[in-house]
Protein backbone atom coordinates (compact mmCIF):
# COMPACT_ATOMS: atom_id res chain seq x y z
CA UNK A 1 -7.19 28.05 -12.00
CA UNK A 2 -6.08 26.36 -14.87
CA UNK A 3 -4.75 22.61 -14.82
CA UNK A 4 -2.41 20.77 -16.27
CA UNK A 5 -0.50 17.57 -16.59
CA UNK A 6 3.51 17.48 -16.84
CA UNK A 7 6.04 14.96 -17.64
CA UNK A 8 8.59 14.07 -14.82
CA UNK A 9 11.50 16.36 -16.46
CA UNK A 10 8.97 19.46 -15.79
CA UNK A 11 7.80 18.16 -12.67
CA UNK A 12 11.17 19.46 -11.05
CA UNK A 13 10.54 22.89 -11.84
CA UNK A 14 6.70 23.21 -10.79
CA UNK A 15 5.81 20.12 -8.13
CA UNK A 16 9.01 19.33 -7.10
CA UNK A 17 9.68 22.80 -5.47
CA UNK A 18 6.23 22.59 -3.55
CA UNK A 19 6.76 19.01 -2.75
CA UNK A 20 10.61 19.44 -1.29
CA UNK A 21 9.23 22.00 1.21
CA UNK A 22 6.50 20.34 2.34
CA UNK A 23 7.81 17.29 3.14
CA UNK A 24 11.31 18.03 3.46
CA UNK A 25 13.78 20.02 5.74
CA UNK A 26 14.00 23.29 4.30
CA UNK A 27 15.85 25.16 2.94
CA UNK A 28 16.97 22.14 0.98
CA UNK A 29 20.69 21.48 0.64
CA UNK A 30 22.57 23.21 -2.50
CA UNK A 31 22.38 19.43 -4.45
CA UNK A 32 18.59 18.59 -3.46
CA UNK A 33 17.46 19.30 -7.17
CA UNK A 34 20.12 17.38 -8.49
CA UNK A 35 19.34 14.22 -6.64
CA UNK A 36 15.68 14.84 -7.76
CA UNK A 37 17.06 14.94 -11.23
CA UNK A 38 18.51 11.52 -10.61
CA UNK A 39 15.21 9.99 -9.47
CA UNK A 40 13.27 11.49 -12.26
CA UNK A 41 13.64 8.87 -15.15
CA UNK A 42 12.07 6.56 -12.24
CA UNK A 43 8.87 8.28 -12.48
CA UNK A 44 7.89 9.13 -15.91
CA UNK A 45 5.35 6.43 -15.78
CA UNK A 46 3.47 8.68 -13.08
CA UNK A 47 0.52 11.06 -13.78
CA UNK A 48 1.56 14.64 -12.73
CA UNK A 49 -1.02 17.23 -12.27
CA UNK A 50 -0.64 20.50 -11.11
CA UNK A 51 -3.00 23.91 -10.82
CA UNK A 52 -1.68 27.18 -12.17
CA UNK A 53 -2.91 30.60 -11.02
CA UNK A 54 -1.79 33.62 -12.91
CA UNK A 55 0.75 31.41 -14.18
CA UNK A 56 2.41 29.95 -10.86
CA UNK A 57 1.92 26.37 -9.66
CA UNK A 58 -0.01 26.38 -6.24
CA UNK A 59 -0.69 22.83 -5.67
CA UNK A 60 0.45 19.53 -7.44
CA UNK A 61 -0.35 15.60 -7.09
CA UNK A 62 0.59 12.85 -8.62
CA UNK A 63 -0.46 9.05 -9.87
CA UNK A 64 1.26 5.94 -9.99
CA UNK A 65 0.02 3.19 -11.94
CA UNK A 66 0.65 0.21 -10.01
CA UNK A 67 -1.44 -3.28 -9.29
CA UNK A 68 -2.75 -4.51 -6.09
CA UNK A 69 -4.47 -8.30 -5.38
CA UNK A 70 -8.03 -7.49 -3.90
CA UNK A 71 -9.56 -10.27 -2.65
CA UNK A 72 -7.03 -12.57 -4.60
CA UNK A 73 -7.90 -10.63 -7.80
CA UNK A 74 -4.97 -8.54 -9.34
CA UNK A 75 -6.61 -5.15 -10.57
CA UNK A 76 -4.89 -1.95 -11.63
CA UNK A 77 -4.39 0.88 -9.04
CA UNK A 78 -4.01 4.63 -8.69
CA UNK A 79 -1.13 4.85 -6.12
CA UNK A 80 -1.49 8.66 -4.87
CA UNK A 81 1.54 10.33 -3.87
CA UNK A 82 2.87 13.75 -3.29
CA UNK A 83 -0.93 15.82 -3.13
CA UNK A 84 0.56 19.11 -1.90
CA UNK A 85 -0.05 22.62 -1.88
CA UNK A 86 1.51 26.61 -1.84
CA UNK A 87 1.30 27.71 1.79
CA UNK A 88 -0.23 31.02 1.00
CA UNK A 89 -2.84 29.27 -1.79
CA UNK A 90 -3.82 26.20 1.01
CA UNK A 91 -7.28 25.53 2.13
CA UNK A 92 -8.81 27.11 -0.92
CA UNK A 93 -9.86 23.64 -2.77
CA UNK A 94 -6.94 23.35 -5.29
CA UNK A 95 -5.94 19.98 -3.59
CA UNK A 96 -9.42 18.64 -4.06
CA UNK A 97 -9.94 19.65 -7.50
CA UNK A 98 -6.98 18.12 -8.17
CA UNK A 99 -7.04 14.97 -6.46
CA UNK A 100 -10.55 14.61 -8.18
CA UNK A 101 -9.24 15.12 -11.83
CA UNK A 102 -6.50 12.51 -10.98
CA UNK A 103 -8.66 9.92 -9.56
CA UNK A 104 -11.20 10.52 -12.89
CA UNK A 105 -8.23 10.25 -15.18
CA UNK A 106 -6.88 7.21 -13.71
CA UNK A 107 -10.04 5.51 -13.27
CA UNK A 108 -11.42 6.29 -17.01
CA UNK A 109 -7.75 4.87 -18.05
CA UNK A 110 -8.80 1.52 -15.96
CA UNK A 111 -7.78 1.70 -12.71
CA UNK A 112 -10.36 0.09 -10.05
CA UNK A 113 -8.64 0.99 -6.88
CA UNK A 114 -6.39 3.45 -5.79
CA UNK A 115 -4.46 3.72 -2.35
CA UNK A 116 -2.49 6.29 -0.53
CA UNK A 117 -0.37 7.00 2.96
CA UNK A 118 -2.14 10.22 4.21
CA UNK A 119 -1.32 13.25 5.89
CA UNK A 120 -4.36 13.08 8.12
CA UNK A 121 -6.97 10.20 7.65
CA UNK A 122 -10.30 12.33 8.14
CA UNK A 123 -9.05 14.37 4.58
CA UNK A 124 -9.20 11.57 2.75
CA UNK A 125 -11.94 9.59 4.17
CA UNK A 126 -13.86 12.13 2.49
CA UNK A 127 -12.29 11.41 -0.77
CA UNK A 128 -14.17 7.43 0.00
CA UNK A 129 -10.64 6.29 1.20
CA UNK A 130 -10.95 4.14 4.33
CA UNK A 131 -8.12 2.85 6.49
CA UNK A 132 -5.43 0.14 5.87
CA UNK A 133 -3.12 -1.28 8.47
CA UNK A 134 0.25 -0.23 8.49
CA UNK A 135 3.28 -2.93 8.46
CA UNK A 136 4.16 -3.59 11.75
CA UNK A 137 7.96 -3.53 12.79
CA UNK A 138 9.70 -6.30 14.94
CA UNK A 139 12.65 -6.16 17.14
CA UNK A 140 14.16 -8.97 18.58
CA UNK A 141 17.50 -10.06 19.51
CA UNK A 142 19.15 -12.42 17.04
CA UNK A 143 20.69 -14.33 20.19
CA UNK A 144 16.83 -15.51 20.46
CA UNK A 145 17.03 -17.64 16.99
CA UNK A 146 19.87 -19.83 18.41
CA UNK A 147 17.67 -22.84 18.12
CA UNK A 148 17.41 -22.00 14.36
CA UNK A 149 21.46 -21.88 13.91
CA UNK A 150 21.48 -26.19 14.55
CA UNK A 151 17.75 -26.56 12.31
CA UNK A 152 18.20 -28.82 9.33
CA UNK A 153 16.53 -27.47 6.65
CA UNK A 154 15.78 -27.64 3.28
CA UNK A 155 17.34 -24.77 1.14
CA UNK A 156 20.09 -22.12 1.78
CA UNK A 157 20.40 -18.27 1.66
CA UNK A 158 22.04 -16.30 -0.42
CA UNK A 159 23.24 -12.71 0.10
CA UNK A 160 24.78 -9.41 -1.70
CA UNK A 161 24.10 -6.26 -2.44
CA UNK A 162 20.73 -5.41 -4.01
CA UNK A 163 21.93 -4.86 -7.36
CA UNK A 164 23.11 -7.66 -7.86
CA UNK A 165 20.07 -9.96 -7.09
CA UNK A 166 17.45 -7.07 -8.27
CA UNK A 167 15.47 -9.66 -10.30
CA UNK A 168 14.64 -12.61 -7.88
CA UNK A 169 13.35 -9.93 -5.26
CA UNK A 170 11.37 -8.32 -8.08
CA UNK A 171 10.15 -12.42 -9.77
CA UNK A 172 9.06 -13.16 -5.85
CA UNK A 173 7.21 -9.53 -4.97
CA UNK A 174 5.02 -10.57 -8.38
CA UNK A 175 4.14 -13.85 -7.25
CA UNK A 176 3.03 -12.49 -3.91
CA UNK A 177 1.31 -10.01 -5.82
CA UNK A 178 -1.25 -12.95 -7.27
CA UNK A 179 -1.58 -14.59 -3.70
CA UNK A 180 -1.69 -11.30 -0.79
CA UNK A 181 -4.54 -9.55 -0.63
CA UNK A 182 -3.98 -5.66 -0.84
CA UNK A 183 -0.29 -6.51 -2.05
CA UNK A 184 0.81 -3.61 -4.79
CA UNK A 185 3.71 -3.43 -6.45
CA UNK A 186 5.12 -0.45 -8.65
CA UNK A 187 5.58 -0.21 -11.89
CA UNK A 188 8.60 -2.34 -12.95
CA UNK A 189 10.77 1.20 -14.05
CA UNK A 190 9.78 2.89 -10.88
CA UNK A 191 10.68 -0.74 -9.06
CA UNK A 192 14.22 0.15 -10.41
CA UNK A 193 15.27 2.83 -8.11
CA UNK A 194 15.42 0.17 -5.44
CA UNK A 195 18.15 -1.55 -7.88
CA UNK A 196 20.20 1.17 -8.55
CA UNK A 197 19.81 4.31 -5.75
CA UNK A 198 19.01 2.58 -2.66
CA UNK A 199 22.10 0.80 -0.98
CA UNK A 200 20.78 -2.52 0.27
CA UNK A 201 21.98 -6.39 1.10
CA UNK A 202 19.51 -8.43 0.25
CA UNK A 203 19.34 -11.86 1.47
CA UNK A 204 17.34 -14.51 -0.83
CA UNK A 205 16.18 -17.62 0.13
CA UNK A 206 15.84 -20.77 -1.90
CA UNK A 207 14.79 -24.13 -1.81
CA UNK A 208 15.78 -26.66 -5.04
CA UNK A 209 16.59 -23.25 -6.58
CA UNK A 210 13.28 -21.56 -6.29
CA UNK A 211 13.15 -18.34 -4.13
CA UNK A 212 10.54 -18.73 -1.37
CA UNK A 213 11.95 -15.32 0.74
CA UNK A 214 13.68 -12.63 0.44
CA UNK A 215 14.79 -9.80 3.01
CA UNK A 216 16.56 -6.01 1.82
CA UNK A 217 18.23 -4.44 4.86
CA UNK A 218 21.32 -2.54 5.87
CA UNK A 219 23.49 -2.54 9.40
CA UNK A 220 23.87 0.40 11.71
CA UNK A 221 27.41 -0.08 12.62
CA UNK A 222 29.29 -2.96 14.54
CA UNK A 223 26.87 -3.96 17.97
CA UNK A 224 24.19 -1.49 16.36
CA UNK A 225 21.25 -2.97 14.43
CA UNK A 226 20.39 -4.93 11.59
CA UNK A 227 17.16 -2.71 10.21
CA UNK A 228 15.66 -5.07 8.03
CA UNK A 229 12.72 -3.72 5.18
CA UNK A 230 9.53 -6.10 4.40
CA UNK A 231 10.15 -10.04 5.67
CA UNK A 232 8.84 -11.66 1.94
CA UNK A 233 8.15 -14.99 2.40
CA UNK A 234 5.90 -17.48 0.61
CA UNK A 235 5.58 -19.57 3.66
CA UNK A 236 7.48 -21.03 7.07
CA UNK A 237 9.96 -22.36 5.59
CA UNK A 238 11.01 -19.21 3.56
CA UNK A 239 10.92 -17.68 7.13
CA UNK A 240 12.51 -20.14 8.65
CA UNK A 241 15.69 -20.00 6.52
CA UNK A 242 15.71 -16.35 6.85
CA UNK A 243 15.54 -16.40 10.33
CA UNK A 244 18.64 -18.72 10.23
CA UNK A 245 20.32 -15.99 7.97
CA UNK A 246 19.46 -13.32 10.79
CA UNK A 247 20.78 -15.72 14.11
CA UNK A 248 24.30 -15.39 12.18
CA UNK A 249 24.58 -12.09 13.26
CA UNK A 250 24.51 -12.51 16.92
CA UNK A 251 27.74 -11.23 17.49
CA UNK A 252 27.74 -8.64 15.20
CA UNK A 253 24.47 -6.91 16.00
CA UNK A 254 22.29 -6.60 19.28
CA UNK A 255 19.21 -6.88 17.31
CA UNK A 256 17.52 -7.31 14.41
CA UNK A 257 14.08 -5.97 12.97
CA UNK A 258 11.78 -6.44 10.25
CA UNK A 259 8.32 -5.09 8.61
CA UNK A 260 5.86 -7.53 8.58
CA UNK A 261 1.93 -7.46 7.77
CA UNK A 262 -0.41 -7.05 10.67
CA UNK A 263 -1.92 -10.80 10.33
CA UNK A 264 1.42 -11.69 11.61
CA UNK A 265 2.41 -12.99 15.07
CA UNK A 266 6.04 -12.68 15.10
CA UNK A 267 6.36 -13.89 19.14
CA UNK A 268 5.06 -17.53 17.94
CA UNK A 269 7.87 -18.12 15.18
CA UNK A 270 10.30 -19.73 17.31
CA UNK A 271 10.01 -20.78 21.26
CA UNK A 272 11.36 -18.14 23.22
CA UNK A 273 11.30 -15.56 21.30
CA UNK A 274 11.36 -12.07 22.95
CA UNK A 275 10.22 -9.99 20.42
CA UNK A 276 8.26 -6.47 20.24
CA UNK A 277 6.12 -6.14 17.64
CA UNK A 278 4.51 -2.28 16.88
CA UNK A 279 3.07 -0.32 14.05
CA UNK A 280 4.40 3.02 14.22
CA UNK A 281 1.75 5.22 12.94
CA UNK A 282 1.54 9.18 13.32
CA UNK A 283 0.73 12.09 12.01
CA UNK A 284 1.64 13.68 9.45
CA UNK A 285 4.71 11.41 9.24
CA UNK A 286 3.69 8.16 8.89
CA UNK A 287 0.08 7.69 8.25
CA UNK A 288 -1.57 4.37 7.74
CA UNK A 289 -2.01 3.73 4.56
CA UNK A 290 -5.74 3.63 2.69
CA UNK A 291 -7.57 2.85 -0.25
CA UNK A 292 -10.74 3.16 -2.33
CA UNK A 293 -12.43 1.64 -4.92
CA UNK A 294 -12.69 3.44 -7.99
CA UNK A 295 -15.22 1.22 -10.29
CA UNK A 296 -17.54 -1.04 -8.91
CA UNK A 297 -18.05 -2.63 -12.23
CA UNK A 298 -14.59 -3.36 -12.52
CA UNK A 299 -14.37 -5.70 -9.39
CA UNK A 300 -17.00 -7.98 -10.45
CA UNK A 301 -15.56 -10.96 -10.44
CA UNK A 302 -13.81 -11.22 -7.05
CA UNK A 303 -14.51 -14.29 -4.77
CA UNK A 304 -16.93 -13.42 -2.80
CA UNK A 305 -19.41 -14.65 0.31
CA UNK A 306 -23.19 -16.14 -0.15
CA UNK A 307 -24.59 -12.94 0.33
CA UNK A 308 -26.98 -10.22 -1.73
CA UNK A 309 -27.96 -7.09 -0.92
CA UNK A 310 -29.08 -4.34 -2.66
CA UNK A 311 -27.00 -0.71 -1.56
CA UNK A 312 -27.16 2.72 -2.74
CA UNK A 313 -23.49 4.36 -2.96
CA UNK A 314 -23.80 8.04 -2.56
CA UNK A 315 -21.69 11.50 -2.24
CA UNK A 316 -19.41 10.16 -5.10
CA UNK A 317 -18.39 11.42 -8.27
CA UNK A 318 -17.58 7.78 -9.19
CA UNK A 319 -19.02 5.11 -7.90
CA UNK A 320 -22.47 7.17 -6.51
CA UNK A 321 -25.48 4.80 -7.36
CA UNK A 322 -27.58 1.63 -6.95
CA UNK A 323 -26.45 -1.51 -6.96
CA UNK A 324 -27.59 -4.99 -6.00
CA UNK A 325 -24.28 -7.09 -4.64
CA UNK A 326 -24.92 -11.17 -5.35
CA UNK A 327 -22.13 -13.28 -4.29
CA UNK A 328 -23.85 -16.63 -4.63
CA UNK A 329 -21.78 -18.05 -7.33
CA UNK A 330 -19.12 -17.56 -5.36
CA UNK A 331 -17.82 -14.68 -7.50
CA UNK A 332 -18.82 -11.14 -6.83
CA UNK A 333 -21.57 -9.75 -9.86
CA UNK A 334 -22.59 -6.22 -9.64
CA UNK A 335 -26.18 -4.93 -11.21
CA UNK A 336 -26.05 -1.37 -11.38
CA UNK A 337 -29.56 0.62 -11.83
CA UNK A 338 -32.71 0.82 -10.81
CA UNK A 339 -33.94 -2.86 -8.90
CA UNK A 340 -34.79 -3.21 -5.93
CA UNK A 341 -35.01 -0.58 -3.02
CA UNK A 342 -31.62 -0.52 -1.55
CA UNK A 343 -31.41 -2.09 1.96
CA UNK A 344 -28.11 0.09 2.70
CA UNK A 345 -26.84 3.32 2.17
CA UNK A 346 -22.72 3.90 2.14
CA UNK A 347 -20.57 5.80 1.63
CA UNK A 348 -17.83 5.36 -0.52
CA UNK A 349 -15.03 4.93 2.67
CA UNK A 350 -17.77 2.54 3.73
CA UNK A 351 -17.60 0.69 0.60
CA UNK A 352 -13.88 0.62 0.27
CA UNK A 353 -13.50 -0.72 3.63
CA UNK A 354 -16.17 -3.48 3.36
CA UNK A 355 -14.12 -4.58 -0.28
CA UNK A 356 -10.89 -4.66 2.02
CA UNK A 357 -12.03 -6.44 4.88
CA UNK A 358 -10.91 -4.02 7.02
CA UNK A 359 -14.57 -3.05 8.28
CA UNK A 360 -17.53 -4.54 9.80
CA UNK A 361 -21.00 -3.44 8.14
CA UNK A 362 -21.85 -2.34 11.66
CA UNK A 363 -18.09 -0.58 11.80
CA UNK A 364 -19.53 1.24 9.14
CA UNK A 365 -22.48 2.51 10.53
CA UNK A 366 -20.98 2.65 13.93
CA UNK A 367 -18.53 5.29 12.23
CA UNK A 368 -20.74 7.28 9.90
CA UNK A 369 -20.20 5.81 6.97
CA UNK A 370 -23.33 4.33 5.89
CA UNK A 371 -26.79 3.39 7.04
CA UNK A 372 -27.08 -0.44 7.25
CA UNK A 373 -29.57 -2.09 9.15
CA UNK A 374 -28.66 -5.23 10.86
CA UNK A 375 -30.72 -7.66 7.97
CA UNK A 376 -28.50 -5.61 5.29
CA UNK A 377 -25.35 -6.16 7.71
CA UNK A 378 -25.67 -9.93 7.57
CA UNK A 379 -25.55 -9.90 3.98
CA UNK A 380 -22.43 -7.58 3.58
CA UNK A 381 -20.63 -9.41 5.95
CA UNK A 382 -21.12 -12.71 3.87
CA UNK A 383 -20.45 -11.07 0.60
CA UNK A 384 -17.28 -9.06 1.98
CA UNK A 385 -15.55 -11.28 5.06
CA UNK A 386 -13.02 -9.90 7.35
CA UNK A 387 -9.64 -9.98 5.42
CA UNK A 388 -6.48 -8.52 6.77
CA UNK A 389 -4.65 -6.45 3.43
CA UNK A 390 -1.13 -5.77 3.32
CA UNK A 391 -0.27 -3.41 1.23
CA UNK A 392 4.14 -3.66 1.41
CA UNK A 393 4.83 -0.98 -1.40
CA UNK A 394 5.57 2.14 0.36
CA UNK A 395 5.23 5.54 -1.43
């Protein structure tokens, strides 16, 4: 098997073909290459692999170098995206010795993290990935925000098509970017196709001329619904005013939704609101997404709990090792070697999900993932406390 990287105009001949059927309908329509062809200057910041056998692709991947906020530090991440394989060539490792060479590559070109929506959790759990939540969606009727239509407040909303207003939505998803933990953004050319292939509104909201929210969505016809993408807001009164924006549809839609982050409790933003709030998550649709860390090293410096333990990281090819974990300057540092014998094994999913926030030590042992006695377990859950991520890009 011989592997190889290729830019995004070759991609279309050797991943793309593999890709389109296994995610797609197929046979694809006559134009389906063509509208790849339009998407492909969007990617040529992407890492494309793919594994040759006798001269014929078999399986493919790819890497997206994006950033993330991890614990309210901004770090460089490996988004993975299209890991896919010939029918007749699957279950024969080429998707792991791929997705291993990718992760390598990224991480010796400074990524610290990476994160992907999977095709089945338990796959890539053994690749140290471990669970994210997915953005919940909620429905309510805009009828419900009436109270909203008479509020007085500060600021206005504008709206148009996408296009138009491309760089406020893209000046407000960086900001978050510094103050979400797990938020990732692409890179700003792949940020682009949103511009310029995705037909949007987008409603911005502003206060003294500063954008504190911003909503993309589109309308399903007259008395249909308003389907409304991520609700960005940099606090209540960005939501507020975009709720506002949403109650002047009441007689032009029967309901509204929006994505919002799992630490969210939509039912609570105005009295009487009806809404229902769900996180549609299946398989192999619409995975949850997850993420790993990728250096250890490189995330010294994150705030941290009073904590220190020593840990032994094992069945990786790159993070396995010792480490003692000392949050008591209030900053993460990270001693890797021999030092003291480690009080906790993990695994590399156990890890990841500890750095997240979106597992309790115990969680971890409860679930395979490491060996951590309960004195070890009080000290990982200082260092690392529970901390809802929210990932928002999609890919």
């Amino acid at each position: 098997m011989r592997i190889r990287r290729v830019d995004a105009e070759e991609r279309l001949t050797t991943a793309f073909p593999l890709a389109a059927y296994a995610f797609e309908s197929s046979p694809p329509a006559a134009d389906r290459l063509d509208r790849a062809r339009r998407y492909a200057p969007y990617n040529e910041d992407s890492v494309n692999l793919i594994a040759e056998v006798d001269g014929r692709t078999v399986a493919a991947v790819a890497g997206i170098p994006m950033r993330q906020n991890v614990r309210g530090v901004v770090h460089r991440m490996a988004g993975v995206a299209a890991v896919v394989t010939d029918p007749p060539a699957r279950r024969q490792g080429h998707a792991r010795v791929l997705l291993t060479r990718l992760l390598g590559d990224m991480r010796d070109d400074g990524h610290a993290v990476s994160a992907l929506y999977p095709f089945r959790p338990s796959f890539y759990e053994k690749f140290g990935y471990a669970g994210m939540p997915r953005a919940r969606r909620t429905t309510f009727a805009p009828a419900d925000l009436a109270g909203l239509q008479r509020a007085d407040l500060p600021g206005d909303v504008d709206w148009g098509p996408v296009a138009d207003r491309y760089d406020d939505f893209r000046d407000l998803t960086l900001r978050l970017l510094g103050q979400r933990h797990g938020f990732a953004v692409f890179p700003e050319r792949r940020g682009h196709v949103l511009r310029d292939l995705e037909p949007r509104w987008l409603a911005t909201a502003r206060v003294d001329g500063e954008v504190v929210g911003a909503l993309t969505y589109r309308i399903e016809g007259y008395g249909g619904e308003l389907v409304g993408d991520d609700l960005l807001v940099t606090g209540p009164l960005g939501r507020a005013l975009l709720l506002r924006f949403l109650a002047r549809h009441v007689d032009q839609v029967s309901r509204a939704s929006v994505l919002v982050g799992a630490d969210d409790v939509p039912e609570l933003w105005v009295t009487d609101l009806a809404a229902r709030t769900e996180a549609d998550v299946n398989f192999p649709r619409r995975g949850g997404p997850m993420a790993r860390v990728l250096s250890l090293e490189a995330l010294a410096g994150v705030p941290a709990g009073p904590g220190r333990v020593a840990v032994e990281v094992v069945d990786d090819p790159f993070v396995a090792g010792r480490y003692v974990l000392d949050g008591g300057s209030g900053r993460l540092e990270v001693t890797r070697g021999d030092g003291p014998a480690p009080a906790a094994t993990l695994t590399v999913a156990g890890l990841s999900g500890l750095f997240y926030g979106v597992l309790d030590p115990v969680e971890a042992r409860l679930r395979g993932l490491g060996t951590v006695p309960d004195d070890a377990a009080a000290q990982l859950r200082l260092l690392f406390p529970r901390q809802i991520p929210y990932l928002f890009a999609d890919f």
